[in-house]
Protein backbone atom coordinates (compact mmCIF):
# COMPACT_ATOMS: atom_id res chain seq x y z
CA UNK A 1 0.00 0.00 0.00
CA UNK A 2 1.57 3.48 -0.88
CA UNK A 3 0.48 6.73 0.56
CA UNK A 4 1.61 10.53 -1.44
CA UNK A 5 0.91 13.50 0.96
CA UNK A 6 2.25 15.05 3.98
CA UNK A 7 -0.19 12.23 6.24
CA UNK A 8 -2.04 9.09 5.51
CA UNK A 9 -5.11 11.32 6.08
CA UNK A 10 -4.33 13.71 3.14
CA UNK A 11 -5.34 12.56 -0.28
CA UNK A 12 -3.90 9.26 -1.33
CA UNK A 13 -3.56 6.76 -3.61
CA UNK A 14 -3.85 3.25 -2.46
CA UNK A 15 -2.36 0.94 -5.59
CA UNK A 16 -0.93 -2.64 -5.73
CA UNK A 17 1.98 -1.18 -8.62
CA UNK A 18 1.79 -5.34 -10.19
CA UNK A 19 -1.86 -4.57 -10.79
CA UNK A 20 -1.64 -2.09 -13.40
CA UNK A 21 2.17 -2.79 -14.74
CA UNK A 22 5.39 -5.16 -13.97
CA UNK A 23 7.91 -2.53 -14.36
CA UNK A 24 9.46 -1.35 -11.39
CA UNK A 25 8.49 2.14 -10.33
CA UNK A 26 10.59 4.91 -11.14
CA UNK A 27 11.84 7.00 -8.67
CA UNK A 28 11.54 10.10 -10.83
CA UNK A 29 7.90 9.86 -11.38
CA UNK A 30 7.07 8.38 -8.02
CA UNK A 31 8.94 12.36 -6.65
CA UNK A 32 6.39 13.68 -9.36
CA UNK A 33 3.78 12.38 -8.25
CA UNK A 34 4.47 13.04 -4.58
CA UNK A 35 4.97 17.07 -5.73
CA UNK A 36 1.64 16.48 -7.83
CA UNK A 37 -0.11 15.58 -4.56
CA UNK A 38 1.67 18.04 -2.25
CA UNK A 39 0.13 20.87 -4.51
CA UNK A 40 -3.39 19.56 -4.12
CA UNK A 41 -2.87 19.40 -0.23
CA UNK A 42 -1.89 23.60 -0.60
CA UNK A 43 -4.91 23.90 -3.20
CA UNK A 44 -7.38 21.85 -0.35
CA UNK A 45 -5.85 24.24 1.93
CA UNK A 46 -6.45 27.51 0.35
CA UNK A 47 -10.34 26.58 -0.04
CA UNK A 48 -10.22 26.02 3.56
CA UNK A 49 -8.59 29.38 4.37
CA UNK A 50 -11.32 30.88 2.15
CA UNK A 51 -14.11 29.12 3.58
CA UNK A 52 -14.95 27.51 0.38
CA UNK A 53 -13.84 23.52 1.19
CA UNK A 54 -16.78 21.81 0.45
CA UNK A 55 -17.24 18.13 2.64
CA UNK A 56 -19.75 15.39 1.67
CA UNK A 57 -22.41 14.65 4.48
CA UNK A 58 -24.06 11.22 4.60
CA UNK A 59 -27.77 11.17 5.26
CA UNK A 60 -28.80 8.08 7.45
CA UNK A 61 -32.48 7.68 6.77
CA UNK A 62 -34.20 8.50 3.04
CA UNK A 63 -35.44 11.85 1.60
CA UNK A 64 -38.20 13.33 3.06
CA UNK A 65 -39.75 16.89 5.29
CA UNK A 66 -37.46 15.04 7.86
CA UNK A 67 -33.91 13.45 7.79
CA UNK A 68 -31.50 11.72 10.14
CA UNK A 69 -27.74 13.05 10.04
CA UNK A 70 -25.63 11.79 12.46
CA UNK A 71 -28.00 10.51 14.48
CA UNK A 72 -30.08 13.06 14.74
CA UNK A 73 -33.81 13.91 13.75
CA UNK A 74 -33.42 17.18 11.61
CA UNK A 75 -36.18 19.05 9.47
CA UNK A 76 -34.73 19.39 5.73
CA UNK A 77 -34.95 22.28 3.77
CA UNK A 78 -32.72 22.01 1.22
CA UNK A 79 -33.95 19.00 -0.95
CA UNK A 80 -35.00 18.98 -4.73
CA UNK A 81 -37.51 16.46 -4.22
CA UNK A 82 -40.53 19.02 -4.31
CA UNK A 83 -43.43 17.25 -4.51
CA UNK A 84 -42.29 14.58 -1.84
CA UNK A 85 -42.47 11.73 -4.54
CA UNK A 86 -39.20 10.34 -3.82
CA UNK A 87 -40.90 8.43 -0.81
CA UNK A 88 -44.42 8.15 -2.51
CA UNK A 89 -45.63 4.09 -2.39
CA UNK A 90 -46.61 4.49 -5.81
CA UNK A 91 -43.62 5.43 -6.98
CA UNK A 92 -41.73 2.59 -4.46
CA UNK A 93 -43.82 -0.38 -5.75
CA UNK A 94 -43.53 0.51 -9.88
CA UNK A 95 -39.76 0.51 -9.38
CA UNK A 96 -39.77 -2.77 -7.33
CA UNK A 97 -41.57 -4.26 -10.11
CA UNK A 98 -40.04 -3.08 -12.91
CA UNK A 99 -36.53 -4.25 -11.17
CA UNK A 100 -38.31 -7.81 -10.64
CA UNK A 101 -39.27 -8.34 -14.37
CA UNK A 102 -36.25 -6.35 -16.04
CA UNK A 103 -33.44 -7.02 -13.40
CA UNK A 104 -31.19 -4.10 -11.52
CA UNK A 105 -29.06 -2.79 -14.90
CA UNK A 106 -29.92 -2.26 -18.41
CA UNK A 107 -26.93 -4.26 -19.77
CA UNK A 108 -25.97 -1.89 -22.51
CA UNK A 109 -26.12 1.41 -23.99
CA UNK A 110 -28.78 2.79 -25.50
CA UNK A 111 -27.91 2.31 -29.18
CA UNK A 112 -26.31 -1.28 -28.48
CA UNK A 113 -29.03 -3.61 -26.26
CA UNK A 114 -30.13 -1.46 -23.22
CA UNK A 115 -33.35 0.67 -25.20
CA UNK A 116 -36.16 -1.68 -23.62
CA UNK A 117 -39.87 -0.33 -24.28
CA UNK A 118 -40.14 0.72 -21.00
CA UNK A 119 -37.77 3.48 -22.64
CA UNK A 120 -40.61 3.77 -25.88
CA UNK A 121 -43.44 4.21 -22.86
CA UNK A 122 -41.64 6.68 -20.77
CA UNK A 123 -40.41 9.16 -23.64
CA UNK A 124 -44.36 8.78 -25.49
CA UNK A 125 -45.22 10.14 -21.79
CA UNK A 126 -42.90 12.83 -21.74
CA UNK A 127 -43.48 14.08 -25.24
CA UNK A 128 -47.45 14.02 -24.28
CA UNK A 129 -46.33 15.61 -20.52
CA UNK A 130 -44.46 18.45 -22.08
CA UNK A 131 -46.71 18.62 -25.34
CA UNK A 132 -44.07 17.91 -27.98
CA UNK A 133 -43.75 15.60 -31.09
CA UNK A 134 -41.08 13.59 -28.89
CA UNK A 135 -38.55 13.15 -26.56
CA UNK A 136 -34.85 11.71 -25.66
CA UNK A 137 -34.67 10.35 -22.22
CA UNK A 138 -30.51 11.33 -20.73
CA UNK A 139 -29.36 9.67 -17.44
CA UNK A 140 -28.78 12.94 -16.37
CA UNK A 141 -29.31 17.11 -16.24
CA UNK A 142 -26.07 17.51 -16.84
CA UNK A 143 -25.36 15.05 -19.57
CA UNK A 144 -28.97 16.24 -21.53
CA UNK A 145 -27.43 20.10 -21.54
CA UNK A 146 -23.52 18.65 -22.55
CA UNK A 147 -25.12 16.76 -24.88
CA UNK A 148 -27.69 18.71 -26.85
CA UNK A 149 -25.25 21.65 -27.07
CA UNK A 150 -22.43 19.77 -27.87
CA UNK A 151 -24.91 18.30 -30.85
CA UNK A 152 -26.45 21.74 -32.08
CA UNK A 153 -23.86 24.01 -31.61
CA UNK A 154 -20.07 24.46 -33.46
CA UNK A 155 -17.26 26.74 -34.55
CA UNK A 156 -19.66 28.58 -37.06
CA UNK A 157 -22.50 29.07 -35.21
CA UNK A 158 -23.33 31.05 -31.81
CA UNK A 159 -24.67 30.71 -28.07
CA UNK A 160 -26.07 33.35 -26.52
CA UNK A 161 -25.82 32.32 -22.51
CA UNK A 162 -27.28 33.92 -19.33
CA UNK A 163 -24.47 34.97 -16.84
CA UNK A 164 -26.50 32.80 -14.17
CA UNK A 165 -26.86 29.90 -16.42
CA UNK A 166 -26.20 26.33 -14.29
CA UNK A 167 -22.63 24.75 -14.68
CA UNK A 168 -23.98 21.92 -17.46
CA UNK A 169 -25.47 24.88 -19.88
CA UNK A 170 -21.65 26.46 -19.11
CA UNK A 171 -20.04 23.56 -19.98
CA UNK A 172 -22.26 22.62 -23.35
CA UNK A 173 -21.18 25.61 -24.36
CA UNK A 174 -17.86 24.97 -24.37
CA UNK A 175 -17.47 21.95 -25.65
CA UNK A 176 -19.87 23.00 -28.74
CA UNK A 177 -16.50 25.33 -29.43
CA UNK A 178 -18.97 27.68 -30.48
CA UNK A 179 -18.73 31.24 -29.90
CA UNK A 180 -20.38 32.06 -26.75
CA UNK A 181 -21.69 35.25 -26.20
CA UNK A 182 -22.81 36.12 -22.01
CA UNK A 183 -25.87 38.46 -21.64
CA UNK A 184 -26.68 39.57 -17.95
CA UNK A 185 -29.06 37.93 -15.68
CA UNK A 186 -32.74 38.24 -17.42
CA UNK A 187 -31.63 41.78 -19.58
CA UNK A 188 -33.95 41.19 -22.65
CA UNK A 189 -32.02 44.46 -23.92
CA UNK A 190 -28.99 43.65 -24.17
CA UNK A 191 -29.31 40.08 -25.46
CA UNK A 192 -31.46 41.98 -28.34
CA UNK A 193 -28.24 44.43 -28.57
CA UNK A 194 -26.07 41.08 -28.81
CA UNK A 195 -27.96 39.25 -31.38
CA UNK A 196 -28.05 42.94 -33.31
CA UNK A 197 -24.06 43.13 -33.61
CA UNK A 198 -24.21 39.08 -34.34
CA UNK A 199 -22.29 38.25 -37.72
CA UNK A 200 -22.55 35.30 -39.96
CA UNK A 201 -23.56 32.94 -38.13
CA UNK A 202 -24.84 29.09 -39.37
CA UNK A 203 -27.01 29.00 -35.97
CA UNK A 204 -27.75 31.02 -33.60
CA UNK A 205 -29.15 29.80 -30.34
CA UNK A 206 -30.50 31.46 -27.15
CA UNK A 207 -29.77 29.19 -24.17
CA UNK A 208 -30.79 30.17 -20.33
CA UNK A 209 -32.45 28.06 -17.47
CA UNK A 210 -35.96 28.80 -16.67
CA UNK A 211 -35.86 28.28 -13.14
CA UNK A 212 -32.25 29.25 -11.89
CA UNK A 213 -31.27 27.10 -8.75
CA UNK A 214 -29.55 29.54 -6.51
CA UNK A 215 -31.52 32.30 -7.35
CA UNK A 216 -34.85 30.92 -7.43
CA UNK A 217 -36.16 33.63 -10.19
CA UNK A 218 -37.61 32.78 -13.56
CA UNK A 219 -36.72 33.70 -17.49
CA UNK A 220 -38.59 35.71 -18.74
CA UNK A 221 -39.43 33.25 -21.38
CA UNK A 222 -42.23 35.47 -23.28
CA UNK A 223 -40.03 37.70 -24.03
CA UNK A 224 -36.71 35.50 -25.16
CA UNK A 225 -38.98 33.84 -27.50
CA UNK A 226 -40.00 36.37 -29.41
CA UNK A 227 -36.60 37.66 -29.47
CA UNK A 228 -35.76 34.45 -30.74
CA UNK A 229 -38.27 34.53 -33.58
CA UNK A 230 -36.95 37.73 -34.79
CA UNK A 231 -34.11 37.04 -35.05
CA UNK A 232 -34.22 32.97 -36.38
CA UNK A 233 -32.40 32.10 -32.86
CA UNK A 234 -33.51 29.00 -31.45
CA UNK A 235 -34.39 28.60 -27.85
CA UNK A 236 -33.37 26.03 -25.57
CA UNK A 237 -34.84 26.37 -22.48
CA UNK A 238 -33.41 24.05 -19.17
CA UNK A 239 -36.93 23.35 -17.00
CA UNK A 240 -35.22 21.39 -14.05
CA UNK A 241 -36.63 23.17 -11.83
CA UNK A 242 -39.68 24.67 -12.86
CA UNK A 243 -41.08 20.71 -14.25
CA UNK A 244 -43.45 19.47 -11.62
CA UNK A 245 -43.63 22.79 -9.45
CA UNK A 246 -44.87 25.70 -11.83
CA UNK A 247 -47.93 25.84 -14.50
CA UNK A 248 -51.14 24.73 -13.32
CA UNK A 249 -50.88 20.77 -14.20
CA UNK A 250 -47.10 20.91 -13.42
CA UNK A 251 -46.10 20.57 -16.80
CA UNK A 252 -43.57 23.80 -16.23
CA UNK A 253 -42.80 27.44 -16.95
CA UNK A 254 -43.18 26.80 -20.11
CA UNK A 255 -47.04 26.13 -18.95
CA UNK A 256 -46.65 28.43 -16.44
CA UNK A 257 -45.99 31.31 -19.53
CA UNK A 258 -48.84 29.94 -21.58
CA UNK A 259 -45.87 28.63 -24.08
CA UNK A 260 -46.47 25.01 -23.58
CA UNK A 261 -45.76 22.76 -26.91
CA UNK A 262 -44.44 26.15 -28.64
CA UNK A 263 -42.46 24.43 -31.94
CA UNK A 264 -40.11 27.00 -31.45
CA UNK A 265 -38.88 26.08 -27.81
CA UNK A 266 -36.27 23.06 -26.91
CA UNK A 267 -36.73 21.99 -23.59
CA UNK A 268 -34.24 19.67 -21.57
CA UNK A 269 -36.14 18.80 -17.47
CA UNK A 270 -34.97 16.24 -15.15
CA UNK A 271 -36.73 13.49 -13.35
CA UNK A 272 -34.68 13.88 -10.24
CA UNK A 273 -36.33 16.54 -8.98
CA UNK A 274 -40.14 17.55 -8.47
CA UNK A 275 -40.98 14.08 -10.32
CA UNK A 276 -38.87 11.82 -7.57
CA UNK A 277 -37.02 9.58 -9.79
CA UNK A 278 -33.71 10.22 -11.88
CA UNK A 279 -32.26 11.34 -14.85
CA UNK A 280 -33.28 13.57 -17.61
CA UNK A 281 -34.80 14.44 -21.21
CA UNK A 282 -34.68 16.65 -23.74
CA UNK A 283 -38.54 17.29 -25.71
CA UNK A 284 -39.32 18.58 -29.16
CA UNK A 285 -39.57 17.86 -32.54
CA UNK A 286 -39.04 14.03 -33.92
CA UNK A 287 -35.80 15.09 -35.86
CA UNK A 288 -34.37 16.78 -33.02
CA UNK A 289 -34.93 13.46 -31.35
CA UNK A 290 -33.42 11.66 -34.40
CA UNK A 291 -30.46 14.01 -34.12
CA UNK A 292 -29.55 14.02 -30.98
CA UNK A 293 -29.87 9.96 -30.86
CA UNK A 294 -26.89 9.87 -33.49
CA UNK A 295 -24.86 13.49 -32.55
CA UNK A 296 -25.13 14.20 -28.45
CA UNK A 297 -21.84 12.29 -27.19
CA UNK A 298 -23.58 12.33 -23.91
CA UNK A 299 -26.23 10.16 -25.07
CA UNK A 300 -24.24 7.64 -27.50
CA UNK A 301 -21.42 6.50 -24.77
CA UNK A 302 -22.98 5.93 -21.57
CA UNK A 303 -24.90 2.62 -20.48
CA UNK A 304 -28.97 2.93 -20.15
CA UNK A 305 -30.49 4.24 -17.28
CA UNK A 306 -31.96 0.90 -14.52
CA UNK A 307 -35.68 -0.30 -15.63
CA UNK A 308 -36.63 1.01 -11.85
CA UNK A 309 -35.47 4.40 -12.68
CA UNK A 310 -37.70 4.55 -15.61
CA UNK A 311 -40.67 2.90 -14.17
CA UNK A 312 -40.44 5.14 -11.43
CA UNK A 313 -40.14 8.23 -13.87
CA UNK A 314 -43.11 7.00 -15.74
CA UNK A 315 -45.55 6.34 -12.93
CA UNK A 316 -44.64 10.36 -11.38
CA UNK A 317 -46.47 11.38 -14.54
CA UNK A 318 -49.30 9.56 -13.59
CA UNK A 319 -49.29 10.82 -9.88
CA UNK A 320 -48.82 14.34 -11.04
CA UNK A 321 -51.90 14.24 -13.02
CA UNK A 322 -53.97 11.74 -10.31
CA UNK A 323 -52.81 14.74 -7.46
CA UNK A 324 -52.70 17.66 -8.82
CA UNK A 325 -52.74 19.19 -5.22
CA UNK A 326 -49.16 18.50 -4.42
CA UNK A 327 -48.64 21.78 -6.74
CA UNK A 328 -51.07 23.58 -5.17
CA UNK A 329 -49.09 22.81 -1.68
CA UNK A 330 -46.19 23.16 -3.12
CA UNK A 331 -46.59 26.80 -4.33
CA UNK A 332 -48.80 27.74 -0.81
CA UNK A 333 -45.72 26.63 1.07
CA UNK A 334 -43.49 28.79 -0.81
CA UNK A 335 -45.38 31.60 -0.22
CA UNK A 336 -45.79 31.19 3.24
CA UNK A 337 -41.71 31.05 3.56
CA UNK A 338 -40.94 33.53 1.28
CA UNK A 339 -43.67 36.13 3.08
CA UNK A 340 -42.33 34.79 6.30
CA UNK A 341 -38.73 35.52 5.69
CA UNK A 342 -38.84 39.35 3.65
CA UNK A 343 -40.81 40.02 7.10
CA UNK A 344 -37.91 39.06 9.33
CA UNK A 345 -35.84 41.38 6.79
CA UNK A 346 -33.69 38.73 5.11
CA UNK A 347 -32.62 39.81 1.40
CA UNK A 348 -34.49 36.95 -0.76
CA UNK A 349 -33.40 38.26 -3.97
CA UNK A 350 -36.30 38.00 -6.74
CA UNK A 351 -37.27 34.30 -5.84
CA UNK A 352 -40.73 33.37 -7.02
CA UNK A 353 -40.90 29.70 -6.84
CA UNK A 354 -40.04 26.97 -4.21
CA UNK A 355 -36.17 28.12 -4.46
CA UNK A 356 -34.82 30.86 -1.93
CA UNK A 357 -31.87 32.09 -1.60
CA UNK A 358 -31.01 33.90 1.86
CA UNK A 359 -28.02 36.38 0.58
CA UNK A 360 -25.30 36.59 3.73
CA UNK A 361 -22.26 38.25 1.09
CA UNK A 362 -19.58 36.48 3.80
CA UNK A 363 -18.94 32.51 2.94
CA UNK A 364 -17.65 32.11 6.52
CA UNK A 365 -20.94 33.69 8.03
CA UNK A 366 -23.00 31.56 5.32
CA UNK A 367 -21.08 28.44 6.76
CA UNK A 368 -21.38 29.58 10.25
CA UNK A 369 -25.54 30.43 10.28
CA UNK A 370 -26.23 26.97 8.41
CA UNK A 371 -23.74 25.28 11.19
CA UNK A 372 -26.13 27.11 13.78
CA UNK A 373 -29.56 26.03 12.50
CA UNK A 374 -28.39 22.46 12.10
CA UNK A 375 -27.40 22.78 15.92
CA UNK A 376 -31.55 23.68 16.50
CA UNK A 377 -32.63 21.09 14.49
CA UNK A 378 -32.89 22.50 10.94
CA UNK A 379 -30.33 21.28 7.44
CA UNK A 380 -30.03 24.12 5.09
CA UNK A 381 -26.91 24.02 2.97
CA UNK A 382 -24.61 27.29 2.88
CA UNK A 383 -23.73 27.75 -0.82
CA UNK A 384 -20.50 29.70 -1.85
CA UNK A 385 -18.47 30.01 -4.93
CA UNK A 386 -18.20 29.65 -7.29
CA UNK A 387 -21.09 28.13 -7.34
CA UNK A 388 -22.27 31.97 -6.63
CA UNK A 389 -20.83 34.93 -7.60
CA UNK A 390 -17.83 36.25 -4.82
CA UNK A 391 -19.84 38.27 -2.50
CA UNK A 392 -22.88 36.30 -2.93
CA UNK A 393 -22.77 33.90 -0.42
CA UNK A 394 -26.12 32.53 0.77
CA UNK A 395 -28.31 30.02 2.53
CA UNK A 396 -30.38 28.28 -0.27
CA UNK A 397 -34.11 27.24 1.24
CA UNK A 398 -36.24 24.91 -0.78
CA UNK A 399 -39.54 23.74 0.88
CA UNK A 400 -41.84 20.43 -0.29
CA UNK A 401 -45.27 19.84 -0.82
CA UNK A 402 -44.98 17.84 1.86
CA UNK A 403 -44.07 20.09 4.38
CA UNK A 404 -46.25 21.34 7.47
CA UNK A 405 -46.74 24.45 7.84
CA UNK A 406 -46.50 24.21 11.60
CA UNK A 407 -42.70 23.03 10.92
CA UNK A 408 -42.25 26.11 8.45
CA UNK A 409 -43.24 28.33 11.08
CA UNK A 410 -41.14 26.95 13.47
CA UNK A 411 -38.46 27.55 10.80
CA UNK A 412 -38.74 30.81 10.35
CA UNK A 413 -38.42 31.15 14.53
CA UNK A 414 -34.71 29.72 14.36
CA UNK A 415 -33.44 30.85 10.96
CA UNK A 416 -35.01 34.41 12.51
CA UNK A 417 -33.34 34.01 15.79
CA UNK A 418 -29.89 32.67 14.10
CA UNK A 419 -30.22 35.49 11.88
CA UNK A 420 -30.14 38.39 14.68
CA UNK A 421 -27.43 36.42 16.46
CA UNK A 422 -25.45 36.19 13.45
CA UNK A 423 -25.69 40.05 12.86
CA UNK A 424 -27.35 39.36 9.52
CA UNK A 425 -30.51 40.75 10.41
């Protein structure tokens, strides 16, 4: 067993060297490697200084208005799981059957011998669900925005990006090697004054998230779509978080907007989220489908997603439409906390959905308020950059359909209290 840091505690590799090759080890690359490690140890220590090392914490007990970490009962408001479905015995038993008749794994990619018909059902749903021709089911967010903009997009043509646009829409954009041109949060002027100056271009596409995560505002999608149509930009729009929590059947903000099934629109959602299960999907026309099943990398060269992942996917669709009040609770609880927290004077930003972000500005007072609450009882993650912009340090709060209101209340009591102690209100 060989260690490289300062300690065995540091980061490591643990290797048997006759494992991977039978000639001896050199000592000139095994001193490289050490100095390769010793400058990860001063990088892990500069995010500590900074206040920006970010540790893994291990839930003991399953998603839900309450959570056990380390042993301890704790109210959780900082899941994605919206609607509560995660836990929802519908949602259990489809996945235990569908791992009974189809086994644990899908065997195969996709395009080789893992595209059962449970995949055929579950993208037919989806394409009805969002109110397209069709869609592409990805096995994740991330991978459905790498891939479809990595597909679409290359040297000749151009992105036009919000500056708050989520890390996958970031990194599509790169690897599309396309140029990339930022507009500022939600400014419908000057992306119009961008796609003005625009050149040449083969394609031009407009690409932002409709819900963004750490803010918890929404596009205004109205007004990027007609933007789009004037000036023959396509619009991709990423509904993670807006699918299953906004428009009044769930379907969206593109529902929410009144733009549901627009020809015009791409739209990439998750299943992870508000609909409980995992993975992703991109819906619109049939040859985008076609497309993207030959051209998005993301898609081609990955194995299929379990048969209980899509089973589970497939039979949220059907609770979403069977109980359509988990939206309704959904959107009454985020009322409730927004109201409850611009009343104890806490700087929400322009939130409007279940999504809201507490701004703090200091990453060490972030850490140290969200260390506090968990002491009372309550998990809220502190988020830093870069996830956020320097300065913009927050607590992000996301409530569930699921949740009381008699625990929300209490919520707002600590996070209120915490706050004043804190010096942040």
């Amino acid at each position: 067993m060989l260690f490289f840091g300062n300690q065995p505690s540091s980061v490591a590799f643990i290797f048997s060297p006759t494992r991977f090759s039978h000639r001896p080890v050199d000592k000139r690359r095994r001193v490289g490697y050490r100095l390769y490690m010793l400058n990860i140890d001063h990088e892990l220590s500069s995010l500590e200084q900074a206040g920006l090392y970010r540790r893994l914490i291990s839930l003991g007990s399953a998603s839900g208005p309450h959570i056990t970490i380390e042993g301890r009962r704790v109210l959780l408001l900082a899941s994605n799981d919206y609607l509560g479905l995660a836990m929802h015995p519908r949602m259990k038993a489809w996945a235990q059957e569908a791992a009974a008749a189809w086994g644990t794994g899908s065997g195969a990619s996709r395009l080789i011998s893992g595209s059962t018909t449970l995949f055929d059902e579950l993208e037919d749903c989806l394409a009805r669900f969002k109110q397209t021709e069709a869609a592409l089911v990805f096995n994740t967010g991330y991978m459905a925005n790498v891939g479809l903009l990595q597909a679409l997009a290359g040297p000749e043509d151009v992105i036009y990006s919000d500056e708050l646009n989520h890390a996958s829409i970031i990194d599509g954009c790169r690897l599309s090697r396309s140029r990339i041109e930022v507009y500022p949060h939600r400014d419908i002027e000057a992306l119009a004054g961008l796609l003005e100056k625009c050149g040449h271009a083969r394609r031009r596409i407009i690409v932002t998230d409709a819900v963004f995560s750490m803010d918890g505002d929404i596009a205004p999608l109205p007004e990027l779509a007609a933007l789009g149509r004037s000036y023959d930009a396509t619009l991709i729009v990423d509904d993670a978080h807006g699918t299953g929590a906004l428009g009044p059947t769930g379907r969206g903000t593109l529902e929410h907007f009144g733009l549901a099934g627009s020809p015009d629109i791409i739209v990439m959602a998750t299943l992870g989220k508000a609909l409980g299960s995992f993975g992703a999907f991109v819906a619109g026309s049939h040859d985008l489908r076609e497309y993207l099943i030959n051209r998005a990398r993301s898609f081609i060269f990955t194995t299929a997603l379990p048969p209980s992942v899509v089973a589970s996917a497939m039979e949220a669709l059907n609770i979403l439409k069977d109980e359509p009040e988990l939206c309704r609770r959904l959107t009454q609880n985020a009322e409730f906390m927004r109201a409850g927290l611009k009343t104890l004077g806490f700087n929400t930003l322009d939130s409007r959905t279940q999504i809201m972000p507490l701004l703090i500005g200091n990453p060490d007072k972030a850490v140290a308020m969200a260390r506090r609450l968990f002491e009372e009882g309550i998990f809220i993650q502190a988020i830093r950059p870069p996830t956020v912009p320097q300065g913009a340090s927050r607590l992000r709060i996301t409530v569930m359909a699921n949740h009381d209101i008699q625990d929300l209340e209490w919520a707002l009591d600590m996070i209120g209290k915490t706050g004043k102690e804190l010096g942040i209100i």
